[in-house]
N, C-alpha and C. Protein backbone atom coordinates (compact mmCIF):
# COMPACT_ATOMS: atom_id res chain seq x y z
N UNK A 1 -3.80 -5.07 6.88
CA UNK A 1 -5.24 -5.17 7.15
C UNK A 1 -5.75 -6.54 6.73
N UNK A 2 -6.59 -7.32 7.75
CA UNK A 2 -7.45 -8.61 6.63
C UNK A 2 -8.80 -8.48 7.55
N UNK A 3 -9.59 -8.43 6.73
CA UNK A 3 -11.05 -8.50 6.38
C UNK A 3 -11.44 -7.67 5.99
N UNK A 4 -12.24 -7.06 6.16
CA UNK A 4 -12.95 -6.11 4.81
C UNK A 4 -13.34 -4.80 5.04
N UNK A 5 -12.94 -3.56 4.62
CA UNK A 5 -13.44 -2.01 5.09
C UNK A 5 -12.90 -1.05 4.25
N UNK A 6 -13.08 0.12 4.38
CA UNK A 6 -12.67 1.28 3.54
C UNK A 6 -11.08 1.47 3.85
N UNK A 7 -9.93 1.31 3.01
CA UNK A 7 -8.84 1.94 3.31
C UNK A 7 -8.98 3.49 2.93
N UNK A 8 -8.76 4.59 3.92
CA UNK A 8 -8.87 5.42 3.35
C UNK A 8 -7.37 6.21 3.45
N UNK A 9 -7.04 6.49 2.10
CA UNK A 9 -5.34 6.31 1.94
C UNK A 9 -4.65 7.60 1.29
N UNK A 10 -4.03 8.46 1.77
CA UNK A 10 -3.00 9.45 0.55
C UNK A 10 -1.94 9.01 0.51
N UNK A 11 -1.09 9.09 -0.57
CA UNK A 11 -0.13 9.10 -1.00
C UNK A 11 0.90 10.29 -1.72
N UNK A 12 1.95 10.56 -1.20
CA UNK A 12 2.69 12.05 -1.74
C UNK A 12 3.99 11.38 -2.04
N UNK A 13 4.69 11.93 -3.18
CA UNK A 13 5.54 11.71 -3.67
C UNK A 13 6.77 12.52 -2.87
N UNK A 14 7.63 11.68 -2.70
CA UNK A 14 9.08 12.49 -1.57
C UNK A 14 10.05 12.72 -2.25
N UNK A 15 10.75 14.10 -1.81
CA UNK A 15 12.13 14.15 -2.28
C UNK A 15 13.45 13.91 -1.16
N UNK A 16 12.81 13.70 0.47
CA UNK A 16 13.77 13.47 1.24
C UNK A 16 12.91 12.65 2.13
N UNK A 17 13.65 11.43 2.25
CA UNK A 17 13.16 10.84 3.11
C UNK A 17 13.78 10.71 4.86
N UNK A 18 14.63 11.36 4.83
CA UNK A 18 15.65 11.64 5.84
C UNK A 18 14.71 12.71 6.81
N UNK A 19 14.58 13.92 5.95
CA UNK A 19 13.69 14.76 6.30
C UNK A 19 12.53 14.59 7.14
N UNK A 20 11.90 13.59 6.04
CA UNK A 20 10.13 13.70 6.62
C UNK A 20 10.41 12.43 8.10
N UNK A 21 11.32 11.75 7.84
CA UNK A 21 11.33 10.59 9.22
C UNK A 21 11.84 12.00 10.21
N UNK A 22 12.65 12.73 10.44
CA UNK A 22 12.79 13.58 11.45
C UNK A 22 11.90 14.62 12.26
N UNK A 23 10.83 14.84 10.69
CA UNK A 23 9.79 15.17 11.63
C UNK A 23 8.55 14.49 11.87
N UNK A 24 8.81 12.59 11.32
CA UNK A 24 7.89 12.06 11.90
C UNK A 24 7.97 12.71 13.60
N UNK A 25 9.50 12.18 13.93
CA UNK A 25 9.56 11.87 15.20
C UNK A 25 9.24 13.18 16.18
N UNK A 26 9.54 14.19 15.77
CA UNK A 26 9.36 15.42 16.14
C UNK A 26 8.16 15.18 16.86
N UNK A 27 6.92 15.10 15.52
CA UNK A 27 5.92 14.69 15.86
C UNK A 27 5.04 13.78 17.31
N UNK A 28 5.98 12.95 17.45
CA UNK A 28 5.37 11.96 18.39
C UNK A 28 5.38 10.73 17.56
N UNK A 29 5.42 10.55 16.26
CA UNK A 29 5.19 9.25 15.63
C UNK A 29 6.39 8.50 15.97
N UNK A 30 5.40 6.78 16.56
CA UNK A 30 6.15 5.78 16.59
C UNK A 30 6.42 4.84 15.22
N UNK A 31 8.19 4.41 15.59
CA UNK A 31 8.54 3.77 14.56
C UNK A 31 8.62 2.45 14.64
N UNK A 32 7.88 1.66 13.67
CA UNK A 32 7.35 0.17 13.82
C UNK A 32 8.24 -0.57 13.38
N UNK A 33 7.96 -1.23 12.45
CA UNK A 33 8.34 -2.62 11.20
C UNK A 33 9.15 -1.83 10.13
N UNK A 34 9.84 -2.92 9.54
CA UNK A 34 10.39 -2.66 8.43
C UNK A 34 10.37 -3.31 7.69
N UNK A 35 10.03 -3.75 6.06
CA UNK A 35 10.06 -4.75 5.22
C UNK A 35 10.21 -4.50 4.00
N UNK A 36 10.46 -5.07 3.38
CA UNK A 36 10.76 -5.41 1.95
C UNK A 36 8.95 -6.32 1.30
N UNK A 37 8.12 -5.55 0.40
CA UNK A 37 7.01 -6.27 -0.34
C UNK A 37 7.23 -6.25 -1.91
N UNK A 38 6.90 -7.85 -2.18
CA UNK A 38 6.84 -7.70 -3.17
C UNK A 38 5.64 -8.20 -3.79
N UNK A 39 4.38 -7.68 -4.72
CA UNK A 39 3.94 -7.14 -4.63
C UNK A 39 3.20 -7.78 -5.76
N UNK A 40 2.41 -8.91 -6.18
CA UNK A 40 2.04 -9.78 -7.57
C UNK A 40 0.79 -9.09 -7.99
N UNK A 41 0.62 -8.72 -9.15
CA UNK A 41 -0.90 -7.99 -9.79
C UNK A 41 -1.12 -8.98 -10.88
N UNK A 42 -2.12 -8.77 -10.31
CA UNK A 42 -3.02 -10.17 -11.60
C UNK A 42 -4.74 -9.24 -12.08
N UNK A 43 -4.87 -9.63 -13.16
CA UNK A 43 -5.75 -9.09 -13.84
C UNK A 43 -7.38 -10.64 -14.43
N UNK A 44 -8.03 -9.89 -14.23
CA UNK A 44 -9.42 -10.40 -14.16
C UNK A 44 -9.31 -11.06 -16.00
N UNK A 45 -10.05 -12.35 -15.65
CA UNK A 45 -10.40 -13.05 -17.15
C UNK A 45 -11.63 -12.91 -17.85
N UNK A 46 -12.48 -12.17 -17.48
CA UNK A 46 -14.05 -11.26 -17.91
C UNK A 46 -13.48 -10.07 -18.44
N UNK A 47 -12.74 -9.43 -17.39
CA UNK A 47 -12.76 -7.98 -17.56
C UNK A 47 -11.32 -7.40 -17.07
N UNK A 48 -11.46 -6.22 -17.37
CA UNK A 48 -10.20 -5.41 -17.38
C UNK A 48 -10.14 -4.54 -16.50
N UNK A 49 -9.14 -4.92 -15.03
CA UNK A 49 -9.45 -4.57 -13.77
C UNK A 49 -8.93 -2.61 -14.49
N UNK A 50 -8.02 -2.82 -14.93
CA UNK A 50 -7.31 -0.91 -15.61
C UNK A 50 -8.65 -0.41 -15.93
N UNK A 51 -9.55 -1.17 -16.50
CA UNK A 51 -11.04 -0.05 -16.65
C UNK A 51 -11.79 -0.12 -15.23
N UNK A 52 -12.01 -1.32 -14.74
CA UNK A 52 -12.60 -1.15 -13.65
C UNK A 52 -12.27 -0.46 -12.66
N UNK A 53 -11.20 -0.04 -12.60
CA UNK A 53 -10.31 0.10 -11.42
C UNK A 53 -10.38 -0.32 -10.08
N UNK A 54 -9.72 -1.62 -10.38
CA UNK A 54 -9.82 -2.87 -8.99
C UNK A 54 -8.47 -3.30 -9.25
N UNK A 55 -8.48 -4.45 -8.09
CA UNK A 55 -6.42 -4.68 -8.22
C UNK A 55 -6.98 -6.32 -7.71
N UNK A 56 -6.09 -7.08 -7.77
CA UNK A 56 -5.97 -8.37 -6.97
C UNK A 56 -4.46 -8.49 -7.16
N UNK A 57 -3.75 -8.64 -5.69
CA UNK A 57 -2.53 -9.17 -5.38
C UNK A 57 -2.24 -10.04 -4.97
N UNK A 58 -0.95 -10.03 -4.59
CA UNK A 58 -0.36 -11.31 -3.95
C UNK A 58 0.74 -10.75 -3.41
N UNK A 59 0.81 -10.24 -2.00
CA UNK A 59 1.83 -9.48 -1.25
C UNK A 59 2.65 -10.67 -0.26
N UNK A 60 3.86 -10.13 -1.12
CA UNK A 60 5.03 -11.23 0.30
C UNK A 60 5.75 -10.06 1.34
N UNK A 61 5.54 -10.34 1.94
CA UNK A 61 5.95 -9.49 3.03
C UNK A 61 7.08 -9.96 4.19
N UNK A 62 8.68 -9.10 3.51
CA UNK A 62 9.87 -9.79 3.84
C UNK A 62 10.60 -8.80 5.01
N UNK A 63 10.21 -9.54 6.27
CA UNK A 63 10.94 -8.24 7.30
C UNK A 63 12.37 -8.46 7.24
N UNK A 64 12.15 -7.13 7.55
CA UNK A 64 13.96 -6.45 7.10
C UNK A 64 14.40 -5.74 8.83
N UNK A 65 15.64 -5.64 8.83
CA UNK A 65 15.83 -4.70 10.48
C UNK A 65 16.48 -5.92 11.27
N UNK A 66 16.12 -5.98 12.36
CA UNK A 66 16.12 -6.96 13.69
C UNK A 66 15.71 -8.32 13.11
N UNK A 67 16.80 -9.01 13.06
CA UNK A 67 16.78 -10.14 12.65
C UNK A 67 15.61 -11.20 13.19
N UNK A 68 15.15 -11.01 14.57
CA UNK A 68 14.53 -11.86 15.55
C UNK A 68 13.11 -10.85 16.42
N UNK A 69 12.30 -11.86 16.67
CA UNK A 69 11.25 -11.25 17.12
C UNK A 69 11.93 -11.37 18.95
N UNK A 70 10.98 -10.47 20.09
CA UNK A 70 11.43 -10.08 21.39
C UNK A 70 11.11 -12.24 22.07
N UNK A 71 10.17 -13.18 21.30
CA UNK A 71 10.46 -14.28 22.07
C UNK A 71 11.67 -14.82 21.39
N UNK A 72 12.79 -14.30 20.65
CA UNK A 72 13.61 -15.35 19.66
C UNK A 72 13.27 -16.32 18.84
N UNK A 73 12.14 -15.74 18.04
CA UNK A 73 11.96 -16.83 17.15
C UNK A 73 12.16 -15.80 15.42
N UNK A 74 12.81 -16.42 14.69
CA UNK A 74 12.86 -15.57 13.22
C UNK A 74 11.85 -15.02 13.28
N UNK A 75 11.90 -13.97 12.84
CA UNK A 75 11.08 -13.03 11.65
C UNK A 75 10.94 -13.98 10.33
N UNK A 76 9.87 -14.16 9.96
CA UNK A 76 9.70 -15.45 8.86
C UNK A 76 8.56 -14.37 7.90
N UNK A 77 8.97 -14.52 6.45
CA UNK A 77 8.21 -13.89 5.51
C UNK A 77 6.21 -13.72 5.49
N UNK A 78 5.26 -12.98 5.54
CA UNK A 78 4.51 -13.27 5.35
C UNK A 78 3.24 -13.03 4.52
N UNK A 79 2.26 -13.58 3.81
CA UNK A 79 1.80 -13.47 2.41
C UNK A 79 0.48 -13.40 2.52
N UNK A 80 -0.24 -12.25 1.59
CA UNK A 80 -1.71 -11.70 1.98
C UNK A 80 -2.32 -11.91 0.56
N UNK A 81 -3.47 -11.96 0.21
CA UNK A 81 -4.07 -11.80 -1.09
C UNK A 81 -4.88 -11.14 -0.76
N UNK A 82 -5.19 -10.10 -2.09
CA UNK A 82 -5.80 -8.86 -1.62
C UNK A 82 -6.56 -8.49 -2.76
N UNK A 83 -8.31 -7.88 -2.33
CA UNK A 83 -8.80 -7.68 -3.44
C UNK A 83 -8.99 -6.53 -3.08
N UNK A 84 -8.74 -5.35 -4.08
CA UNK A 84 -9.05 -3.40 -4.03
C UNK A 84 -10.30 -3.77 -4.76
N UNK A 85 -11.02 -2.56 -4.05
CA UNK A 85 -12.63 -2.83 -5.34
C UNK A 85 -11.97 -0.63 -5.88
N UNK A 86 -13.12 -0.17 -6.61
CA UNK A 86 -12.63 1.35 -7.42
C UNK A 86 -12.40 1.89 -6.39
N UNK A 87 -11.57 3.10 -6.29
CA UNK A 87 -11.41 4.23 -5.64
C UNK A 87 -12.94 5.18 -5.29
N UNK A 88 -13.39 5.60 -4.13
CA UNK A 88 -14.55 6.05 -4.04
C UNK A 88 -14.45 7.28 -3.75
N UNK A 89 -13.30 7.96 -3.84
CA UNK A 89 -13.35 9.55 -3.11
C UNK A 89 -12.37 9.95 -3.99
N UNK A 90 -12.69 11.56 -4.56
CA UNK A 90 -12.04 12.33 -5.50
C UNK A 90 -10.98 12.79 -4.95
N UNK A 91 -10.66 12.86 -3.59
CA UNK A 91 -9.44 13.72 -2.91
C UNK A 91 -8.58 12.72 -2.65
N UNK A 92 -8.59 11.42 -2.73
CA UNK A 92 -7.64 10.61 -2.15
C UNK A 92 -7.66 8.84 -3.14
N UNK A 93 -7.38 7.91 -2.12
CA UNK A 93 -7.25 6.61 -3.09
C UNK A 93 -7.82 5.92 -2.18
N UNK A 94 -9.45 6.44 -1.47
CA UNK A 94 -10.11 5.17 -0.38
C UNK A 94 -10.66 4.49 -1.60
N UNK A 95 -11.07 2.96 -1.06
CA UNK A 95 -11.29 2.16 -2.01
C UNK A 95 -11.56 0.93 -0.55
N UNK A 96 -12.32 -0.06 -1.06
CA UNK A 96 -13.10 -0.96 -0.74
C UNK A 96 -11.31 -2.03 -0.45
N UNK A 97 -11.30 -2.44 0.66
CA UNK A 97 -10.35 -4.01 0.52
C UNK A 97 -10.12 -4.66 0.96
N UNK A 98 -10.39 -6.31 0.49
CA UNK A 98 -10.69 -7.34 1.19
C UNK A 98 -9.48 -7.79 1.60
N UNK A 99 -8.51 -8.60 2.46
CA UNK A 99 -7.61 -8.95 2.26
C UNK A 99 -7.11 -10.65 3.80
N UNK A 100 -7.13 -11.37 2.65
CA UNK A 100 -6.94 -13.06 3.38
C UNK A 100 -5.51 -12.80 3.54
N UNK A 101 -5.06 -13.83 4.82
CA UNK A 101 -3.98 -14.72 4.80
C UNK A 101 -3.66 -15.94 4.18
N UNK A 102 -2.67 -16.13 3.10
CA UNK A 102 -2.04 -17.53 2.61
C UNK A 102 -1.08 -17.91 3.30
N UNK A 103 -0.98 -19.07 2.99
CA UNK A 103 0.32 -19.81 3.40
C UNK A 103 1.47 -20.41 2.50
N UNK A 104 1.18 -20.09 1.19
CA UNK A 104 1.72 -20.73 0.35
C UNK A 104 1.72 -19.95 -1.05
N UNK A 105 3.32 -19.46 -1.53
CA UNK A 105 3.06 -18.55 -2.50
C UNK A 105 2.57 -19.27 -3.72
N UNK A 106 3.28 -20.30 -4.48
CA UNK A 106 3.19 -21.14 -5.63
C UNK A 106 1.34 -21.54 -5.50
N UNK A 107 1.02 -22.14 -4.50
CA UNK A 107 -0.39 -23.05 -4.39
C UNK A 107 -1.58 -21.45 -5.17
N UNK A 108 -1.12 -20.64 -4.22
CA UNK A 108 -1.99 -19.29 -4.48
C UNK A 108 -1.55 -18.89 -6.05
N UNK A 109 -0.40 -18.54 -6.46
CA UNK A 109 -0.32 -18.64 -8.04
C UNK A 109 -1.33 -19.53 -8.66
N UNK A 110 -0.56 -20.42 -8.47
CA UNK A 110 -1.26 -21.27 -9.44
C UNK A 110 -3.10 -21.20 -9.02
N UNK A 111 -3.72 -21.03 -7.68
CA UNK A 111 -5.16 -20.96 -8.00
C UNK A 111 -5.58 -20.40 -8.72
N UNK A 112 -4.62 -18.74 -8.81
CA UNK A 112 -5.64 -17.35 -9.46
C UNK A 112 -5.15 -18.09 -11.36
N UNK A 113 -4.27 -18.48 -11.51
CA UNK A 113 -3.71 -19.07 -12.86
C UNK A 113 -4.66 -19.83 -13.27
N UNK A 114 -5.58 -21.26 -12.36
CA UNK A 114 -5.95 -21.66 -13.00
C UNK A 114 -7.71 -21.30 -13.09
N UNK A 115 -8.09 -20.65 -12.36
CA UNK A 115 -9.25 -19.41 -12.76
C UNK A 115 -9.35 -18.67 -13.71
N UNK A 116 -8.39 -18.30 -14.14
CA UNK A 116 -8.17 -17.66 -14.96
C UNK A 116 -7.23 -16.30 -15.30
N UNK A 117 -7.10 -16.22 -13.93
CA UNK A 117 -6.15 -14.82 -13.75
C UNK A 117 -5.07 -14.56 -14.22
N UNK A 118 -4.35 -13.75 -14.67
CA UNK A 118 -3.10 -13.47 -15.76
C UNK A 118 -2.72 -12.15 -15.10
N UNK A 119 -0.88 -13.08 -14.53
CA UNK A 119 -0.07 -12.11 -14.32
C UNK A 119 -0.06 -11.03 -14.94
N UNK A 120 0.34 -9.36 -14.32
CA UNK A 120 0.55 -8.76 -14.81
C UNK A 120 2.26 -8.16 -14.65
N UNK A 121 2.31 -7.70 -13.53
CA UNK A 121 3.84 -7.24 -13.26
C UNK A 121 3.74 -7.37 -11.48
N UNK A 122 5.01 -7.16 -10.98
CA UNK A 122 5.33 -7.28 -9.65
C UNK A 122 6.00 -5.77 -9.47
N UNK A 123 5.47 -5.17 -8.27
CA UNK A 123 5.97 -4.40 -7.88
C UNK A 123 6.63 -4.16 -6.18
N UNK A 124 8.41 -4.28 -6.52
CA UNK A 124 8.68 -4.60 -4.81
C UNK A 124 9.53 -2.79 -4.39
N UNK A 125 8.81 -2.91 -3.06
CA UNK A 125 9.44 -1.68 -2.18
C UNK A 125 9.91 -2.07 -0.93
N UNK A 126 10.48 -1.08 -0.71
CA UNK A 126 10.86 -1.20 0.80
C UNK A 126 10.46 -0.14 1.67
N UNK A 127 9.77 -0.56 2.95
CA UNK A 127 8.95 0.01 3.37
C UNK A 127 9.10 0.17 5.08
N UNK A 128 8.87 1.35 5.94
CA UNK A 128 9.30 1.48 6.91
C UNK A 128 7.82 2.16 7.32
N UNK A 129 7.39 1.60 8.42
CA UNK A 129 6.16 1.66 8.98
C UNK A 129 6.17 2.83 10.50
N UNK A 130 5.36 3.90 10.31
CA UNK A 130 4.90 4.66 11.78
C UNK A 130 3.62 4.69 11.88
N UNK A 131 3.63 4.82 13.14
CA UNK A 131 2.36 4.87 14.05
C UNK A 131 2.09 6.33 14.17
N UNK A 132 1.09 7.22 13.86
CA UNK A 132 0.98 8.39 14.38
C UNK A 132 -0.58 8.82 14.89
N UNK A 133 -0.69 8.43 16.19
CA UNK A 133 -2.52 8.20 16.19
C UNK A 133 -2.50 6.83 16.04
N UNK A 134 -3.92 7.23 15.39
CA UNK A 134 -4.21 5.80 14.28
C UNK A 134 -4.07 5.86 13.43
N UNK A 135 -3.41 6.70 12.80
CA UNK A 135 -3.02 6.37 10.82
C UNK A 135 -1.51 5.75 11.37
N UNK A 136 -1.27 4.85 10.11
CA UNK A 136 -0.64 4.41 9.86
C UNK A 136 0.44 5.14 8.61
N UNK A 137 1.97 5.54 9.07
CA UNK A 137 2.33 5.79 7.79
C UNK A 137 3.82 5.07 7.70
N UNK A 138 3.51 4.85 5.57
CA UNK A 138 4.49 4.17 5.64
C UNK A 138 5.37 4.57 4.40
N UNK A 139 6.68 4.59 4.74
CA UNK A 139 7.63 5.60 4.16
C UNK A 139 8.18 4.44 2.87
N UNK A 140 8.09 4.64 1.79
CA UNK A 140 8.55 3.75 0.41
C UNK A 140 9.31 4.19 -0.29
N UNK A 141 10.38 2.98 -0.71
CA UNK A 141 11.17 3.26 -1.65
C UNK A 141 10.78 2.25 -2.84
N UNK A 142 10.10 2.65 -3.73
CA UNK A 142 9.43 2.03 -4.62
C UNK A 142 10.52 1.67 -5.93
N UNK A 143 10.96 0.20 -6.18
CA UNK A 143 11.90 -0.04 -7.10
C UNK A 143 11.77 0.57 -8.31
N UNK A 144 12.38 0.94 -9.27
CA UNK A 144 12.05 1.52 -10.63
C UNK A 144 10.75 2.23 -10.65
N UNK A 145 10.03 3.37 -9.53
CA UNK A 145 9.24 4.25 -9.78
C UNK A 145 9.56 5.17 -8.81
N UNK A 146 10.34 5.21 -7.51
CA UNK A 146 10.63 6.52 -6.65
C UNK A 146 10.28 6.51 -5.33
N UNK A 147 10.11 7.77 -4.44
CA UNK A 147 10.01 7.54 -3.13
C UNK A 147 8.66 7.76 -2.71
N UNK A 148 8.08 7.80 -1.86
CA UNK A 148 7.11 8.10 -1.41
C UNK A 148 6.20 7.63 -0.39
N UNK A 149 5.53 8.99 1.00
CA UNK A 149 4.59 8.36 1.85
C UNK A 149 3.22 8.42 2.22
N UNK A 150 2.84 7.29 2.28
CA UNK A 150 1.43 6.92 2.53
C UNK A 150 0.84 7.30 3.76
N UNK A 151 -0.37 7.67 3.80
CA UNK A 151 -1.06 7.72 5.18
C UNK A 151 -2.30 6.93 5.17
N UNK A 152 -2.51 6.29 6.11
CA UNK A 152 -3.48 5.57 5.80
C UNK A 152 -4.49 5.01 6.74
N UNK A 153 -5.67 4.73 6.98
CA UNK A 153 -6.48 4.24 8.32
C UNK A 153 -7.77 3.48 7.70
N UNK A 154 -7.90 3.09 8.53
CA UNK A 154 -9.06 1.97 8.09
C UNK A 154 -10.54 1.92 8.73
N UNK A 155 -11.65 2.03 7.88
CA UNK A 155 -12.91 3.03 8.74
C UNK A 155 -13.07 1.61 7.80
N UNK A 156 -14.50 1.51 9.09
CA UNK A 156 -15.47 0.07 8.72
C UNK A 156 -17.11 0.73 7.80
N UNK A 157 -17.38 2.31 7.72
CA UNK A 157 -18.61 2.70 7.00
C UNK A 157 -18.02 3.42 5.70
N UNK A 158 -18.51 3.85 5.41
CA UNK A 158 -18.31 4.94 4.10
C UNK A 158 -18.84 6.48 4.47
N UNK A 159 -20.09 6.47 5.53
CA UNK A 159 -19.65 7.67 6.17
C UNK A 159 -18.32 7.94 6.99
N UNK A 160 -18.16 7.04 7.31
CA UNK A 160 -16.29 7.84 8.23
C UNK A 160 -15.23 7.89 6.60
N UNK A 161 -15.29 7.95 5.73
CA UNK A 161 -14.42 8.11 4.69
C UNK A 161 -14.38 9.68 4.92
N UNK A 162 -14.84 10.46 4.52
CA UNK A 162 -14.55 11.80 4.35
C UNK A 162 -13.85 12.93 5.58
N UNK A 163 -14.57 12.60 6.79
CA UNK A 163 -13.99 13.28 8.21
C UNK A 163 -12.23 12.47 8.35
N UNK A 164 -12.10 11.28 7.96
CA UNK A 164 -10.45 10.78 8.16
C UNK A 164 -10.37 10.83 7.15
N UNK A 165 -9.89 11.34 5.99
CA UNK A 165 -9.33 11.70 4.68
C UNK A 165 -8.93 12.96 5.09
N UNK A 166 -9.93 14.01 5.77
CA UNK A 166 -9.72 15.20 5.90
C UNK A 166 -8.47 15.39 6.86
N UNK A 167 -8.58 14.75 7.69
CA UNK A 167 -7.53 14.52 9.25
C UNK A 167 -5.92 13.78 8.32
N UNK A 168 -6.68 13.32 7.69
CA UNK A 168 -5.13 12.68 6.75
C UNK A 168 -4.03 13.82 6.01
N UNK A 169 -5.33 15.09 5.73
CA UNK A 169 -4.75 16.14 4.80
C UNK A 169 -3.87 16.93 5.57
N UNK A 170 -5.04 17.23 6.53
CA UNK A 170 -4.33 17.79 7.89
C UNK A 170 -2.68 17.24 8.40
N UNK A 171 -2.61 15.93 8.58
CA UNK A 171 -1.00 15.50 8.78
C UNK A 171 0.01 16.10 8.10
N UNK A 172 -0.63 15.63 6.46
CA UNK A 172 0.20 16.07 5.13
C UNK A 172 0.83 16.97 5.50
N UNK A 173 -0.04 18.20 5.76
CA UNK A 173 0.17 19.57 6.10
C UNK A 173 1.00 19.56 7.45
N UNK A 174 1.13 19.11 8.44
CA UNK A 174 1.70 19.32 9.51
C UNK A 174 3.40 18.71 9.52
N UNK A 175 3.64 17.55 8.32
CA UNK A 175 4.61 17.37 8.14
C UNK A 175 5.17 18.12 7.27
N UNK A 176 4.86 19.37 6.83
CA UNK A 176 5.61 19.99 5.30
C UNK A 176 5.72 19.71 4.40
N UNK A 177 4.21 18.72 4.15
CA UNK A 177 4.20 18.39 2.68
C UNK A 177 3.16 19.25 2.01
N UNK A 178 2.82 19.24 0.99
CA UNK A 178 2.03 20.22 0.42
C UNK A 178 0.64 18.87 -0.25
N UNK A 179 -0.35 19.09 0.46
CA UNK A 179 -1.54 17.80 0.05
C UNK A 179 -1.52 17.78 -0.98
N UNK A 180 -1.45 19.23 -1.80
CA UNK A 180 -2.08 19.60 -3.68
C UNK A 180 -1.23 18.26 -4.10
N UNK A 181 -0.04 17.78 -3.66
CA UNK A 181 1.08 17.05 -4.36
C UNK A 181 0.18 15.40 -3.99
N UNK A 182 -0.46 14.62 -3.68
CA UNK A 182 -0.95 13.84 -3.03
C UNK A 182 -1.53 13.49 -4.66
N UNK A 183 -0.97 12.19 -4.80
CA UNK A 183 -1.52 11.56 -5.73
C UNK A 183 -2.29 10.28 -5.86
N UNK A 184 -3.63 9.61 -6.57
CA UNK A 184 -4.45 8.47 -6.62
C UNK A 184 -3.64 7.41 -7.11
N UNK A 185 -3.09 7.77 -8.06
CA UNK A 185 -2.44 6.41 -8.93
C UNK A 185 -1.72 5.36 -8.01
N UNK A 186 -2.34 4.31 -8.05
CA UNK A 186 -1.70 3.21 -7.24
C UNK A 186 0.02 3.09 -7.62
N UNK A 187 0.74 2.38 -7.12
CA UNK A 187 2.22 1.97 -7.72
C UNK A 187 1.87 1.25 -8.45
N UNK A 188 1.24 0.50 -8.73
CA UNK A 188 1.17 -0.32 -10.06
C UNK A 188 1.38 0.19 -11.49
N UNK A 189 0.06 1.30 -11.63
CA UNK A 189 -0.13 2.42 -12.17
C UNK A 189 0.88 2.84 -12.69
N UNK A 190 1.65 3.50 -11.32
CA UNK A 190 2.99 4.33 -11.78
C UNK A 190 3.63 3.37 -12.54
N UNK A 191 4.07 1.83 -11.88
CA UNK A 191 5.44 1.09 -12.23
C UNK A 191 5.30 0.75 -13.98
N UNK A 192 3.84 0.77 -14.06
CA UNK A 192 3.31 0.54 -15.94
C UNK A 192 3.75 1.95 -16.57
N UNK A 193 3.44 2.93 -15.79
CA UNK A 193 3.56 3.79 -16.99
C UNK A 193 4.93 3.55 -17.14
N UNK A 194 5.85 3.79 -16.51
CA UNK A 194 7.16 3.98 -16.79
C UNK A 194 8.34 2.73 -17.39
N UNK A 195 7.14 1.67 -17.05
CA UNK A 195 7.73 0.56 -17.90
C UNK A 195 7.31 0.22 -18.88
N UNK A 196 5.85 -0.08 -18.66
CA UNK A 196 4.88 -0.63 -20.01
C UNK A 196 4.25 0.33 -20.59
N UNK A 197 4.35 1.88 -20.87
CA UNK A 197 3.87 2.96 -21.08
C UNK A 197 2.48 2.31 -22.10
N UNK A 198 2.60 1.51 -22.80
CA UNK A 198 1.60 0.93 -23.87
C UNK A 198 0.21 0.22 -23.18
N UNK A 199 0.41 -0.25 -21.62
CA UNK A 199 -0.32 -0.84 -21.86
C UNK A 199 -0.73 -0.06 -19.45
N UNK A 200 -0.43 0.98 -19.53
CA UNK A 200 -0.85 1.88 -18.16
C UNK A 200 -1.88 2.33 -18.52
């Protein structure tokens, strides 16, 4: 996504990912992209994005699969900075997010560095993208925190948050997942508790 709107997003934790891709397809869902993100969190020099609950990244985005795009030119890495504002809905993880194109990983470090921003941890997955409708879902293997897939679509009001959250639950359910299991905690979240338990 880049420019600015409600992601409105679930996330469920998987125990087969073999599984749920078989009945993506069942489904009708098309299978897109594939990549490898890795994933920079940086934390605010006022304030403490873990209380606020806001994020600022720095996503590299490394396609994986088919070596070459359909004109023959590489598949070449590509890098987003991204601001989450809080989570606004109790059933899911919609949240406000802005998100630019860079061109340059180091130049972008070093801006948020010399603002003031302070690394926190990197979190990289690998990630396999479907089309189903218009949600977007994308199947993760999240390094040192586990598996899990996202559903996700992008509404430009805050009235369309609640009618596509609901339609999101609805999928959950149509793939054999159980929504109750659908968790807020970003991966970040997760990758702290289980690493930095002191400071999630």
């Amino acid at each position: 996504m880049t420019g600015e709107g409600y992601e409105v997003e679930l996330k469920v934790p998987l125990k087969d990912i073999k599984r749920l891709e078989r009945t993506l397809m069942r489904l009708g869902a098309v299978r897109l992209n594939a990549e490898t993100q890795h994933d920079e969190y940086y934390d605010h020099p006022c304030k403490s994005f873990r209380t606020t609950d806001e994020a600022v990244r720095i996503r590299n985005r490394i396609p994986t699969g088919e070596p070459e795009e359909p004109n023959g030119e590489s598949l070449r890495p590509m890098l987003e900075l991204t601001y989450k504002g809080p989570r606004v809905d109790p059933k899911s993880k919609t949240r406000v997010e802005v998100t630019l194109g860079v061109s340059e990983l180091g130049p972008t470090r070093s801006f948020l560095e010399h603002v003031g921003f302070k690394y926190v941890a990197t979190v990289t997955k690998n990630r396999v993208f479907y089309k189903v409708g218009a949600v977007t879902v994308s199947v993760d293997e999240v390094e040192g925190v586990g598996s899990f897939v996202e559903f996700e679509q992008i509404v430009e009001s805050r009235d369309s948050v609640e009618p596509v959250r609901d339609m999101l639950l609805n999928l959950t359910q149509k793939l054999g997942l159980d929504p109750k299991q659908s968790i807020r905690d970003s991966y970040l979240e997760l990758y702290l508790r289980k690493h930095s338990p002191h400071t999630a």
